[in-house]
PDB file of N, CA and C in Angstrom:
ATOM      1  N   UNK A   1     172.702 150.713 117.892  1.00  0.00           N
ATOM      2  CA  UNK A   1     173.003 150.341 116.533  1.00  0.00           C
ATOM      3  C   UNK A   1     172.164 149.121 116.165  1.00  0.00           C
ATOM      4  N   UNK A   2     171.311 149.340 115.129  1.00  0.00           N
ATOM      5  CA  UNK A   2     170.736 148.279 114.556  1.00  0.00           C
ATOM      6  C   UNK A   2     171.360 147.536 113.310  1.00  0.00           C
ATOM      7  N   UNK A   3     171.557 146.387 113.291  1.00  0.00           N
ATOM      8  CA  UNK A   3     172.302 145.609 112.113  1.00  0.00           C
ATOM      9  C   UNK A   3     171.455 144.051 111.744  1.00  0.00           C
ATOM     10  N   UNK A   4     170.812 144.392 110.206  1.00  0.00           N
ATOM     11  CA  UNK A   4     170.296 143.443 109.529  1.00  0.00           C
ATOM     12  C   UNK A   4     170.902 143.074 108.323  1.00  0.00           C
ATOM     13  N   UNK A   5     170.216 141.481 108.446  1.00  0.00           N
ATOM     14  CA  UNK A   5     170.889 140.693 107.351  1.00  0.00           C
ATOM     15  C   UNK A   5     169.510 141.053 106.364  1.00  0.00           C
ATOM     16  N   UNK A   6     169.877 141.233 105.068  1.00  0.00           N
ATOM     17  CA  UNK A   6     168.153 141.348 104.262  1.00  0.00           C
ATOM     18  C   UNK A   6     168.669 140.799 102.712  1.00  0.00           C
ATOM     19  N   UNK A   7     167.504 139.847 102.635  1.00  0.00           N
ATOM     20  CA  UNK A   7     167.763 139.562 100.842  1.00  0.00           C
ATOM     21  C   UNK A   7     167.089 140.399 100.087  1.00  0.00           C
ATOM     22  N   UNK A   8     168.348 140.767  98.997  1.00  0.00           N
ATOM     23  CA  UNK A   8     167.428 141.769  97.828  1.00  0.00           C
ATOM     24  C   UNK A   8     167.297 140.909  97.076  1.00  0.00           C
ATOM     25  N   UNK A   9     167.252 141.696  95.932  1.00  0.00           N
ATOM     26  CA  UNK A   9     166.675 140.843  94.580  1.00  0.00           C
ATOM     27  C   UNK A   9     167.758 140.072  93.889  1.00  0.00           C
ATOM     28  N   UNK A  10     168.736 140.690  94.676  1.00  0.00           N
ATOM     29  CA  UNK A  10     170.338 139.690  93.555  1.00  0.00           C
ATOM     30  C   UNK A  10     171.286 139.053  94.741  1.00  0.00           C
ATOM     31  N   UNK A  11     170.816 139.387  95.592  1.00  0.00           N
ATOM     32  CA  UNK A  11     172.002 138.945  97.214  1.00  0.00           C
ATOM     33  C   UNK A  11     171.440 139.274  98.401  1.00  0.00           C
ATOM     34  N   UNK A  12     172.368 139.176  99.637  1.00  0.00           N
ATOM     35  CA  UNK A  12     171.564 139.811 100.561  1.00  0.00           C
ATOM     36  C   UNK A  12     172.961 141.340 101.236  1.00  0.00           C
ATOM     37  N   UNK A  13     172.148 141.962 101.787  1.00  0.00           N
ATOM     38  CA  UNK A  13     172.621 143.391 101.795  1.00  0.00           C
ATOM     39  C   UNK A  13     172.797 143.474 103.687  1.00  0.00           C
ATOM     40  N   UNK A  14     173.914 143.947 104.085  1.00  0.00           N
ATOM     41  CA  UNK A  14     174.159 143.862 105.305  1.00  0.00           C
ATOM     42  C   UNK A  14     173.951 145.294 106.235  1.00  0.00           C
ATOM     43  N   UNK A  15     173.144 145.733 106.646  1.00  0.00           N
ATOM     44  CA  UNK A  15     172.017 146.760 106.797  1.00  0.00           C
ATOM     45  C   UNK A  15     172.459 147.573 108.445  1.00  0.00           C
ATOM     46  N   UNK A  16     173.201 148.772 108.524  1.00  0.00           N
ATOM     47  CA  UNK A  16     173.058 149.120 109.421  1.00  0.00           C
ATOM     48  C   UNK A  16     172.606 150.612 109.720  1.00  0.00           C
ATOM     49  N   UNK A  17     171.842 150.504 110.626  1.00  0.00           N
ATOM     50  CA  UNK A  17     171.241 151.866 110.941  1.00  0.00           C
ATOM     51  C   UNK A  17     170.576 152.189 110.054  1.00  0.00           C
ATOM     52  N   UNK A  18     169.973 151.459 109.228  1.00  0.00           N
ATOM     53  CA  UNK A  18     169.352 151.692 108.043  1.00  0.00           C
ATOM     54  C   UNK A  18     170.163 152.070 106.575  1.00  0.00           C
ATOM     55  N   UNK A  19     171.114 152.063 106.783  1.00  0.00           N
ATOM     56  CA  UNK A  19     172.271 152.088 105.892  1.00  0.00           C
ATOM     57  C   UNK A  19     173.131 150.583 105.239  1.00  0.00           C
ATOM     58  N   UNK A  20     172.825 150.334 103.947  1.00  0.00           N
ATOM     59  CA  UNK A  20     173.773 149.580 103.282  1.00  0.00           C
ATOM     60  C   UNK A  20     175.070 149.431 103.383  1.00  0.00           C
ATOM     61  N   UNK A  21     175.489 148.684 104.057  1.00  0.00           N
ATOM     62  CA  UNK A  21     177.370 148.910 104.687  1.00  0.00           C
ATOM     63  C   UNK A  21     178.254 147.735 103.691  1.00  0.00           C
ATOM     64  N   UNK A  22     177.240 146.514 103.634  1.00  0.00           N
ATOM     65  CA  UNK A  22     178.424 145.492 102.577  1.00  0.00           C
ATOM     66  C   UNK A  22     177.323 144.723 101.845  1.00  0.00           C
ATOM     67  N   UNK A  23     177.487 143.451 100.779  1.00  0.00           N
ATOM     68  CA  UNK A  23     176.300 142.641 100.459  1.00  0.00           C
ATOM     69  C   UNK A  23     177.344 141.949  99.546  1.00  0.00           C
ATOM     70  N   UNK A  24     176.348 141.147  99.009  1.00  0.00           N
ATOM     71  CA  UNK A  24     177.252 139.610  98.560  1.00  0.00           C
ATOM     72  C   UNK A  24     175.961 139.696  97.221  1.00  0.00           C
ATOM     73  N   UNK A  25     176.602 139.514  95.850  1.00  0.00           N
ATOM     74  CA  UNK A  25     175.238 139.235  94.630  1.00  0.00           C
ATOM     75  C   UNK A  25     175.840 137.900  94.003  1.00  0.00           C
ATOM     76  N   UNK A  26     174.329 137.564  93.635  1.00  0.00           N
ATOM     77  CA  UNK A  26     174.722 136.636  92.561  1.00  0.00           C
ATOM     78  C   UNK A  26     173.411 136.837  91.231  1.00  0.00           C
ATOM     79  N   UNK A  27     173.752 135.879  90.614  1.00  0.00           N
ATOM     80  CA  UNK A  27     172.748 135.638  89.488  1.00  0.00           C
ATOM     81  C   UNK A  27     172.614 134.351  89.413  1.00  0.00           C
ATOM     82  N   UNK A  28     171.030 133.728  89.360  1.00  0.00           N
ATOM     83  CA  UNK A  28     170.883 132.684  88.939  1.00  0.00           C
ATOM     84  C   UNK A  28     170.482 132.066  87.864  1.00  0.00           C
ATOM     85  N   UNK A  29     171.318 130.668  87.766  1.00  0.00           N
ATOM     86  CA  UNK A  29     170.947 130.274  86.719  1.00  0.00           C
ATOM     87  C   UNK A  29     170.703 128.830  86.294  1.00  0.00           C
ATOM     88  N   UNK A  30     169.255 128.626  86.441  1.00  0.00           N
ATOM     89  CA  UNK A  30     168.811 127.110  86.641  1.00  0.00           C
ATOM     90  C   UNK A  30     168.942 127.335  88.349  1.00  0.00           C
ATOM     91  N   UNK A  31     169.412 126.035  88.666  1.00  0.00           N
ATOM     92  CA  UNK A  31     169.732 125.599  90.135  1.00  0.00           C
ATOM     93  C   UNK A  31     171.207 125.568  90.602  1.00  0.00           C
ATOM     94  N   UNK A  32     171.842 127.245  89.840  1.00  0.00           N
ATOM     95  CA  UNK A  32     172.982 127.657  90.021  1.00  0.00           C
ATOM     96  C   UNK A  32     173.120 129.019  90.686  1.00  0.00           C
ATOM     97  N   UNK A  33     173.061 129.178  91.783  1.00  0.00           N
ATOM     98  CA  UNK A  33     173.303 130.969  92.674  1.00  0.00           C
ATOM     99  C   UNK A  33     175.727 131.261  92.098  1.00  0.00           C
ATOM    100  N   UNK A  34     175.201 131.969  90.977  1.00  0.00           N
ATOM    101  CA  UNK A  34     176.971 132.650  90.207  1.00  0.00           C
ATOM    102  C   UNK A  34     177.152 133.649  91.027  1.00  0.00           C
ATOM    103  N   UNK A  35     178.106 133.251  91.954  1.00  0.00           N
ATOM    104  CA  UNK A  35     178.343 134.566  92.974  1.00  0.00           C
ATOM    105  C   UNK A  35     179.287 135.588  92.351  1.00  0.00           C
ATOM    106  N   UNK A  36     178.901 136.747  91.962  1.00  0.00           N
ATOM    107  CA  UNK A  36     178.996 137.505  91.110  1.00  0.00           C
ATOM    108  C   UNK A  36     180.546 138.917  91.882  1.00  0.00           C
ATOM    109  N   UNK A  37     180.037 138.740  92.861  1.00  0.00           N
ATOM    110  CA  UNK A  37     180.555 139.892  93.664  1.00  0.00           C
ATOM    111  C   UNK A  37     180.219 139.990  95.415  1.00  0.00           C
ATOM    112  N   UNK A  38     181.046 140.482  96.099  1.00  0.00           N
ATOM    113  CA  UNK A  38     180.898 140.772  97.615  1.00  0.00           C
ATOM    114  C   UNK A  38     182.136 142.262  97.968  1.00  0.00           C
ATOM    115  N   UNK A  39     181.127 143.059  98.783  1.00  0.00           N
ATOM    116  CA  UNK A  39     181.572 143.989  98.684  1.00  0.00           C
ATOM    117  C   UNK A  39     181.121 144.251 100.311  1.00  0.00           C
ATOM    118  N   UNK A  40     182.166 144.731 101.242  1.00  0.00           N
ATOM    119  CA  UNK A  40     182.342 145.126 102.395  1.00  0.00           C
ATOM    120  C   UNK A  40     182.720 146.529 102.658  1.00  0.00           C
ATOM    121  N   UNK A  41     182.122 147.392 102.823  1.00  0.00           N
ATOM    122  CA  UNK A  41     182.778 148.885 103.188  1.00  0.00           C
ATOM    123  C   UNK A  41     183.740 148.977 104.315  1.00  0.00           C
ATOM    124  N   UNK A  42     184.400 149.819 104.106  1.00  0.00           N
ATOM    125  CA  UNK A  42     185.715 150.075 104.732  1.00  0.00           C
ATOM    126  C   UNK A  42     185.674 149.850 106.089  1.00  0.00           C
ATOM    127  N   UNK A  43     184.689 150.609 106.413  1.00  0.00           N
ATOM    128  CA  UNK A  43     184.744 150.630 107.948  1.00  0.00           C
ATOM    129  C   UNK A  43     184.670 149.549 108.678  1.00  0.00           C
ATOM    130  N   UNK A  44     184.242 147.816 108.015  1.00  0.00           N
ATOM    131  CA  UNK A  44     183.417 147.032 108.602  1.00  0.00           C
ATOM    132  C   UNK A  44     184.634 145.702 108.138  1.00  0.00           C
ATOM    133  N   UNK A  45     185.554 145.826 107.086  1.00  0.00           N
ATOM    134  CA  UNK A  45     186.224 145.338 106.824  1.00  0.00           C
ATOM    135  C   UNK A  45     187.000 144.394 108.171  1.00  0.00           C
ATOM    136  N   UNK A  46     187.735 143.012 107.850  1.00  0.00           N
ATOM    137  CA  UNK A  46     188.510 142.897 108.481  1.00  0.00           C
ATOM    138  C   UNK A  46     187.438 142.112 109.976  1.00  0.00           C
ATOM    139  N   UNK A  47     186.374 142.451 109.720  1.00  0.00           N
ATOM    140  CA  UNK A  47     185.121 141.782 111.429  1.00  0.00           C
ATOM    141  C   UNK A  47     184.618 140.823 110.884  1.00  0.00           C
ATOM    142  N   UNK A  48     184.675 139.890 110.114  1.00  0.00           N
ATOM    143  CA  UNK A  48     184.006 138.314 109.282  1.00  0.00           C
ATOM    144  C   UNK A  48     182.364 139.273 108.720  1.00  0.00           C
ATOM    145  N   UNK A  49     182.340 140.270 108.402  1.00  0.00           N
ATOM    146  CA  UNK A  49     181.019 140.419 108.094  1.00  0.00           C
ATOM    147  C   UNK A  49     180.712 139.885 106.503  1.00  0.00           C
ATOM    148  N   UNK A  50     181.771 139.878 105.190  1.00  0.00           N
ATOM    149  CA  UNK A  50     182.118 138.869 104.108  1.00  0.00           C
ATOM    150  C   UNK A  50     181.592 137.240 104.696  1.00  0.00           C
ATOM    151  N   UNK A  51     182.218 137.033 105.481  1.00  0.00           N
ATOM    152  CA  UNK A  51     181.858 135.854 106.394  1.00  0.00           C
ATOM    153  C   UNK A  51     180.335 135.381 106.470  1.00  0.00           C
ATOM    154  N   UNK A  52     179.813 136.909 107.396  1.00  0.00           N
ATOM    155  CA  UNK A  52     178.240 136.465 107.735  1.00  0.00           C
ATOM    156  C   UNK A  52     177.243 136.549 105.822  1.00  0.00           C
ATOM    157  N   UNK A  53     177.982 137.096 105.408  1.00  0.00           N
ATOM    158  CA  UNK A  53     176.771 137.276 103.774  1.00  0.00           C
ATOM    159  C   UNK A  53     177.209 136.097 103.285  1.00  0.00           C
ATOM    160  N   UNK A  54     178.316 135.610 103.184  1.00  0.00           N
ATOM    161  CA  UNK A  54     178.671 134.399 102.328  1.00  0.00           C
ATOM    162  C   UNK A  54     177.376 133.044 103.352  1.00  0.00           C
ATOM    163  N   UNK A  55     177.934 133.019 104.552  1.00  0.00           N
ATOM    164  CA  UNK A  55     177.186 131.982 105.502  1.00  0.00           C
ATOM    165  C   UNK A  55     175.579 132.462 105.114  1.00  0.00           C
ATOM    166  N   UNK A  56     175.335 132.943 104.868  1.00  0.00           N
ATOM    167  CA  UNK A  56     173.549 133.240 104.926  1.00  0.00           C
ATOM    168  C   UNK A  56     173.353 133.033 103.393  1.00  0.00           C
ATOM    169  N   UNK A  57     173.946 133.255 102.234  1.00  0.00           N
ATOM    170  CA  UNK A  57     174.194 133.123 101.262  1.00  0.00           C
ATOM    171  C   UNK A  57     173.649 131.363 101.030  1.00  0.00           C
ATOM    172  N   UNK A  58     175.130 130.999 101.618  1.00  0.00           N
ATOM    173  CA  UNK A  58     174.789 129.501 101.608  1.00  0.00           C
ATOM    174  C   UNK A  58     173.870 128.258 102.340  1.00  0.00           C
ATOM    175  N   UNK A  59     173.271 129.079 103.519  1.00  0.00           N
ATOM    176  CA  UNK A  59     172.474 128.626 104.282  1.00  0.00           C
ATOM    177  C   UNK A  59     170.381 128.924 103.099  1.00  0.00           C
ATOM    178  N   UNK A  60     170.878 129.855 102.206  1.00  0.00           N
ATOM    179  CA  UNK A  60     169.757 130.684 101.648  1.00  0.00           C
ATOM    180  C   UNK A  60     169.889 129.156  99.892  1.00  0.00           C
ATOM    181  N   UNK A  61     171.201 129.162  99.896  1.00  0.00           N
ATOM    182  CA  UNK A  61     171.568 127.884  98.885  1.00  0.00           C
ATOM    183  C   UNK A  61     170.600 126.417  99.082  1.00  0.00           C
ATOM    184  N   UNK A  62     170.868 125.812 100.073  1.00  0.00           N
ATOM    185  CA  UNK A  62     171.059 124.459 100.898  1.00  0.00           C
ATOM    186  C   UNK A  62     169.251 124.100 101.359  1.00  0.00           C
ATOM    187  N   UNK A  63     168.977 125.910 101.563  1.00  0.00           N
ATOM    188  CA  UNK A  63     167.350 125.560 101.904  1.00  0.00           C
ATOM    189  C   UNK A  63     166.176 125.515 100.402  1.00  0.00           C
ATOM    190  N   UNK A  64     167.346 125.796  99.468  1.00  0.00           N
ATOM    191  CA  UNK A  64     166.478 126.013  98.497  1.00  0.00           C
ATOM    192  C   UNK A  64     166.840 124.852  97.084  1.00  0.00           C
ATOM    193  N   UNK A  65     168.300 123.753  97.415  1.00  0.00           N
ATOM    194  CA  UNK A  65     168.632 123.351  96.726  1.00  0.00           C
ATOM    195  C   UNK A  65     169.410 123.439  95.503  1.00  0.00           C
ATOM    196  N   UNK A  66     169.957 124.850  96.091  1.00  0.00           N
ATOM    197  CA  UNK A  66     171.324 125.411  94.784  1.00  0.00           C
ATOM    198  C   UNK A  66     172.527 124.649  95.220  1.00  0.00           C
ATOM    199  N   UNK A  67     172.885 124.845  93.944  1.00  0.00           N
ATOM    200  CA  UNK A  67     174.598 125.286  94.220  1.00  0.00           C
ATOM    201  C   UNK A  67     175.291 126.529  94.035  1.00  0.00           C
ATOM    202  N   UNK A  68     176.290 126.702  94.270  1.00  0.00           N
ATOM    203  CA  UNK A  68     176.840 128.034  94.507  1.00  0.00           C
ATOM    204  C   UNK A  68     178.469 127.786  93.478  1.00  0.00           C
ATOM    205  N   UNK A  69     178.120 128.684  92.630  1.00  0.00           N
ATOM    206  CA  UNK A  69     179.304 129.021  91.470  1.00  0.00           C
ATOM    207  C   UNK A  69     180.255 130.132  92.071  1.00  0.00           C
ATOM    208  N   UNK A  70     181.501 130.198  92.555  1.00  0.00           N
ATOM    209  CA  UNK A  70     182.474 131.163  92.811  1.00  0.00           C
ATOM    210  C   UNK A  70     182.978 131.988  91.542  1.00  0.00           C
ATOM    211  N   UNK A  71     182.389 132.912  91.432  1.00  0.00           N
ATOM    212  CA  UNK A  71     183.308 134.115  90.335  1.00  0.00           C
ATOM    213  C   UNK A  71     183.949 135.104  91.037  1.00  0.00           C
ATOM    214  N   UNK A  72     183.375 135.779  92.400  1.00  0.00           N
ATOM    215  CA  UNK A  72     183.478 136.475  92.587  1.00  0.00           C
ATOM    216  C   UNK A  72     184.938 135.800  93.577  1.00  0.00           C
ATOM    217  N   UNK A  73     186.059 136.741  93.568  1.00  0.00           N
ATOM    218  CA  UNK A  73     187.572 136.359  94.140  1.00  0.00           C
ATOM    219  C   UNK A  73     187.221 135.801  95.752  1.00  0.00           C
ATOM    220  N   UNK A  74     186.506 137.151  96.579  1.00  0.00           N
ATOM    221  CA  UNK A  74     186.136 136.403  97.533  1.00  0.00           C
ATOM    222  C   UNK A  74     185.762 134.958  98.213  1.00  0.00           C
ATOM    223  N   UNK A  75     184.939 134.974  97.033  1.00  0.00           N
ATOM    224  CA  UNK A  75     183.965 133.458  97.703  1.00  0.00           C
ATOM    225  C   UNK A  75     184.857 132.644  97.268  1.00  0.00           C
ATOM    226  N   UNK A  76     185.780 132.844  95.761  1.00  0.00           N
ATOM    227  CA  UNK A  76     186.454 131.404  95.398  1.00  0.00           C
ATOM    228  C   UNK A  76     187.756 130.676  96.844  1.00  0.00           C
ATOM    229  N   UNK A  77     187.862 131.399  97.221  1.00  0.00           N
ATOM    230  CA  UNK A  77     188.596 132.167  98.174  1.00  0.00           C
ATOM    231  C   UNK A  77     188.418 131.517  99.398  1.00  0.00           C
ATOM    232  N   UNK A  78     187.234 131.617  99.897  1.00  0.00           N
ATOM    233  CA  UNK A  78     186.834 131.161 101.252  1.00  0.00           C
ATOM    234  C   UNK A  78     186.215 129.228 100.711  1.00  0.00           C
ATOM    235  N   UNK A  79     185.890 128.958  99.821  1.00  0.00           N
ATOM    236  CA  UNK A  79     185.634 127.815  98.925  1.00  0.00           C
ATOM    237  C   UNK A  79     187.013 126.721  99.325  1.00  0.00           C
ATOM    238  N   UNK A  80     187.657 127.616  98.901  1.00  0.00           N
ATOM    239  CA  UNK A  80     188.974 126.786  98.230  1.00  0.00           C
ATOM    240  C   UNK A  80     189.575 126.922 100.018  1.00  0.00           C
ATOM    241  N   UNK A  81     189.525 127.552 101.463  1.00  0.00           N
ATOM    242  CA  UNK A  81     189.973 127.342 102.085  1.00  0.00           C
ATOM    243  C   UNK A  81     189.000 126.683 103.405  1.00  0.00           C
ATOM    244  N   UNK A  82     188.216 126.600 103.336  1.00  0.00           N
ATOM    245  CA  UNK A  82     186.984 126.194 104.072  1.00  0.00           C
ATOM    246  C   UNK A  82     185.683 124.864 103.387  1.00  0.00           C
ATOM    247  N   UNK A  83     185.594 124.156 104.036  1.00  0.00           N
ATOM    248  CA  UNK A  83     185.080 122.390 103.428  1.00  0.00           C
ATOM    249  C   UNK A  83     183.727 122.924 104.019  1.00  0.00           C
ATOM    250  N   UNK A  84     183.677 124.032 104.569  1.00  0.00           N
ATOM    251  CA  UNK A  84     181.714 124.273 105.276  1.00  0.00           C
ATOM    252  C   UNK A  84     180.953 124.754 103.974  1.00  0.00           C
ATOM    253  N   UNK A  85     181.440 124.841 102.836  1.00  0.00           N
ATOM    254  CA  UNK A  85     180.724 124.950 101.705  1.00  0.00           C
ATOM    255  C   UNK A  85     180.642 123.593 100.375  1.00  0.00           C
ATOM    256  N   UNK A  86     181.482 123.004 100.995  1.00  0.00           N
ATOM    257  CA  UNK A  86     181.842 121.864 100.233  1.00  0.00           C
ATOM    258  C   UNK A  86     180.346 120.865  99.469  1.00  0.00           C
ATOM    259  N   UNK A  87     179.044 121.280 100.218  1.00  0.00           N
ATOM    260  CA  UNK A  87     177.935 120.882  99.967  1.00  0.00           C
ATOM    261  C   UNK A  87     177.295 121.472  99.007  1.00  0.00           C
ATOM    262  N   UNK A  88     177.408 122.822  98.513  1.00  0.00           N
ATOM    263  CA  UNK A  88     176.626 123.742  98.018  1.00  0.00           C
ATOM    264  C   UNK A  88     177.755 124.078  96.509  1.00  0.00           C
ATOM    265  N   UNK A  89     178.547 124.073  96.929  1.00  0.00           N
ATOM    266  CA  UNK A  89     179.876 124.192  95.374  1.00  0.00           C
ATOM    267  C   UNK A  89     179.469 123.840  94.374  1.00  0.00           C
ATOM    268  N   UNK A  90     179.647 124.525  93.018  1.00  0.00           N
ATOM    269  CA  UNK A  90     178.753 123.950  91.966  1.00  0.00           C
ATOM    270  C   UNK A  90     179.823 123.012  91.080  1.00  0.00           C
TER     271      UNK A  90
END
């Protein structure tokens, strides 16, 4: 089983077997990444893989000098219970 992390054009997409399994989007605006949505397929649910797109998300933030806007329920979510984003929060 092969499993990649890959940025598209709006998020990054969590890639297995060559198959799209979950991904995390946003839209930017200015030096704002609006996390728009995160979406985990069933099967993968429940293993922190929400976890690994949000963390690469914000690691993809921090190297580039965003901040990160929570819309999407998820992220407000992991925001509001976790201070490892507390840098990047818009």
């Amino acid at each position: 089983m092969k499993i990649t992390l890959m940025k598209s054009k709006d998020g990054f997409e969590y890639i297995e077997d060559g198959d799209s399994k979950a991904r995390i989007i946003w839209s930017q605006e200015g030096n704002t990444m609006v996390m728009n949505g995160t979406h985990v397929s069933e099967e993968l649910r429940g293993q922190g893989v929400g976890k690994k797109l949000l963390d690469e998300a914000a690691a993809y933030a921090r190297e580039n000098g965003y901040k990160m806007k929570a819309v999407c329920p998820y992220v407000a979510d992991s925001f509001e219970k976790s201070s490892d984003y507390n840098d990047v929060k818009a």
